[in-house]
Protein backbone atom coordinates (compact mmCIF):
# COMPACT_ATOMS: atom_id res chain seq x y z
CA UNK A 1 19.30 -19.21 11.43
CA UNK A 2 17.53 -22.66 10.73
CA UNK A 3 16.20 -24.73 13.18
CA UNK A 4 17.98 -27.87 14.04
CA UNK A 5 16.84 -31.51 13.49
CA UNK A 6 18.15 -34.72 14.70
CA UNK A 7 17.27 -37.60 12.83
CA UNK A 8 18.25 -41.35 14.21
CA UNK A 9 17.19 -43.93 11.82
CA UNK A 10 19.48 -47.06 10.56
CA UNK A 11 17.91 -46.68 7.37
CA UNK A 12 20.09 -45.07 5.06
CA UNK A 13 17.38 -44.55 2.56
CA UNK A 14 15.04 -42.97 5.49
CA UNK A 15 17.89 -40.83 6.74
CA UNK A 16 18.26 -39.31 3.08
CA UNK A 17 14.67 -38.91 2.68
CA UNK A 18 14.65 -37.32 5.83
CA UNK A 19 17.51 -34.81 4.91
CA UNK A 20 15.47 -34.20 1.27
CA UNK A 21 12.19 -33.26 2.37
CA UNK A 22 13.89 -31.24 5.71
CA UNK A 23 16.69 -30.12 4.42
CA UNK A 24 15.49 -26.68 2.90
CA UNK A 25 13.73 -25.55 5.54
CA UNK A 26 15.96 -27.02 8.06
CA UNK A 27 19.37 -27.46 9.46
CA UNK A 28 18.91 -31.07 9.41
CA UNK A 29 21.81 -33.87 11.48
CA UNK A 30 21.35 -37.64 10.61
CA UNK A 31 22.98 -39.95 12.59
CA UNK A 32 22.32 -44.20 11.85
CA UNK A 33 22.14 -45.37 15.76
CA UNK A 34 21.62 -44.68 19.40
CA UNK A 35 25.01 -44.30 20.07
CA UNK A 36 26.04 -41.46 17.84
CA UNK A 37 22.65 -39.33 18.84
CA UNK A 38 23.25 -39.31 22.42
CA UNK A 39 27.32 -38.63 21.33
CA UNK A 40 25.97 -36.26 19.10
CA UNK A 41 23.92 -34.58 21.96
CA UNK A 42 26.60 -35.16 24.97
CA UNK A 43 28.72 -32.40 22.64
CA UNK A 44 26.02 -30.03 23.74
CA UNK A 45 24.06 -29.93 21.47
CA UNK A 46 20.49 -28.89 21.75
CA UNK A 47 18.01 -29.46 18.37
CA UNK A 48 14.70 -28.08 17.49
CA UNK A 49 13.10 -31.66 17.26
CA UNK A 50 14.15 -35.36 17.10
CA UNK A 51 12.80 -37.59 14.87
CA UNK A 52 13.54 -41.06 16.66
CA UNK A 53 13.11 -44.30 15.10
CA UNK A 54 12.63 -47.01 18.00
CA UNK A 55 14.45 -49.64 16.83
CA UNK A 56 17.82 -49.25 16.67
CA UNK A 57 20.51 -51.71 16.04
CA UNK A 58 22.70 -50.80 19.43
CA UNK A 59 19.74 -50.65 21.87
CA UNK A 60 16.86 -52.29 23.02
CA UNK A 61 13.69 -51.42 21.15
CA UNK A 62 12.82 -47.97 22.61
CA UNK A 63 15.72 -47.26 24.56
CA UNK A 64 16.66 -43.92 22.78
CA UNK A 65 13.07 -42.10 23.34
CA UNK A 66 13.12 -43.32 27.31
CA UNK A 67 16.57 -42.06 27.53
CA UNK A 68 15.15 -38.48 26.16
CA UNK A 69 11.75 -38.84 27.63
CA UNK A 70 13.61 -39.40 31.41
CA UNK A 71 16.87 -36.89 30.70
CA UNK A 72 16.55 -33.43 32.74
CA UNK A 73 18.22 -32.05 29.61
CA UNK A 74 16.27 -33.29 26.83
CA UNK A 75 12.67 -34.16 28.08
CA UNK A 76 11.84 -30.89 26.80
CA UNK A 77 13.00 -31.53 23.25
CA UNK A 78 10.03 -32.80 20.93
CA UNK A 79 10.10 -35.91 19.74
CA UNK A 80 8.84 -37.48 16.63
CA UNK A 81 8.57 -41.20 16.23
CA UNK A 82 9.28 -43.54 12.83
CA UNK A 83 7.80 -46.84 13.62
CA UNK A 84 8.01 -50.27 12.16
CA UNK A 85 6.64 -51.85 15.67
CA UNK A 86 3.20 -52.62 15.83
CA UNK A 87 0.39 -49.53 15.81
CA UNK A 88 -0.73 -50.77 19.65
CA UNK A 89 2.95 -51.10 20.85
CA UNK A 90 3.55 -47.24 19.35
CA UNK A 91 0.46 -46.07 20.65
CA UNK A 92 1.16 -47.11 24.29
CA UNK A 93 5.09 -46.40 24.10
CA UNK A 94 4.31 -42.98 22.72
CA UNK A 95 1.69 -42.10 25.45
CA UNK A 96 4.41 -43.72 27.97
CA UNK A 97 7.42 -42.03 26.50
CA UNK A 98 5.62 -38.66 26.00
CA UNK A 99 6.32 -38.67 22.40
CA UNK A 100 3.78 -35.93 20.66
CA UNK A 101 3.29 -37.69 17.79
CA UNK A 102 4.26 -40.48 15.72
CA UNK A 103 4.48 -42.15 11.68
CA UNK A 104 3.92 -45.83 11.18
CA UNK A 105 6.75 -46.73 8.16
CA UNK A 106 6.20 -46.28 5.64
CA UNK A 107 4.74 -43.21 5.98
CA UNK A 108 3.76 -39.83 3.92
CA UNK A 109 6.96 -37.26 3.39
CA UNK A 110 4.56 -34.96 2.96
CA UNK A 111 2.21 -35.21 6.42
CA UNK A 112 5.57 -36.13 8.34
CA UNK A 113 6.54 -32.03 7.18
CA UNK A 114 3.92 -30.41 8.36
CA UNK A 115 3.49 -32.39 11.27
CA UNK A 116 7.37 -31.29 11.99
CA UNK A 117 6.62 -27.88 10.98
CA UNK A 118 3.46 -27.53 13.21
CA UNK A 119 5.57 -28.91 15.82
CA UNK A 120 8.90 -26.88 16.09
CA UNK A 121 6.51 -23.75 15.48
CA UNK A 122 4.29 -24.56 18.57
CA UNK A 123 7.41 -25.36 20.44
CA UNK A 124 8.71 -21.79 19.14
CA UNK A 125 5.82 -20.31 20.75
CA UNK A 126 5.96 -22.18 24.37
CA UNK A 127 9.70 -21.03 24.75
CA UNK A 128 8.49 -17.64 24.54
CA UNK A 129 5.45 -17.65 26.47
CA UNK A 130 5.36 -20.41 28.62
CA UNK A 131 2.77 -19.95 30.72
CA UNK A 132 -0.62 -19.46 28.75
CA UNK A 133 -3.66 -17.77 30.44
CA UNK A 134 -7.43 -18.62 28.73
């Protein structure tokens, strides 16, 4: 079974970009605002990943990624940010929000895959052995 991506963006163009390059290799859920992810999620559903942008047109500008970053239910999901904010205001919100990594727009399809890939993998791994001993 694929793994399962949510992808909140307003961008229409971004969204189908998102579902092109994902798509193959993933089971991939666009959805154009804040409101529809977290209606999306309250239907329990739990994805692999969420790849956030942090401007959305029905919240404040990184509203969605505190409301993860704070939930008891979906802290633990990884998060991927889009970002059209400033590189200083995405570093600090990202280091805030606990976001593991981040894209300034526009941004390279093909780096924003195999960050995703390296990312649902590792996350793969930690479910299964949580606790690591060095």
């Amino acid at each position: 079974m694929k793994k399962q991506i949510l992808a909140v963006d307003d961008s229409k163009a971004i969204r189908f970009l998102l579902q092109t390059v994902l798509g193959k290799a993933y089971n991939v859920i666009t959805v154009p605002d804040g409101c529809s992810a977290m209606y999306w999620l309250s239907k329990r559903n739990f994805p692999d990943l969420i790849i956030a942008d942090p401007q959305l047109p029905d919240m404040e500008n990184w509203e969605l990624v505190q409301q993860l970053s704070s939930s008891g239910i979906y802290n633990s999901i990884p998060v991927v940010a889009l970002s059209g904010l400033s590189k200083e205001e995405t570093d600090a919100k990202c280091l805030e929000y606990g976001v593991l990594k981040y894209f300034m727009k526009p941004f390279n399809p093909v780096d924003l895959v195999s960050s995703i890939n390296e990312l649902i993998e590792n996350s793969a791994i930690d479910k299964h052995y949580p606790m690591k001993a060095y």
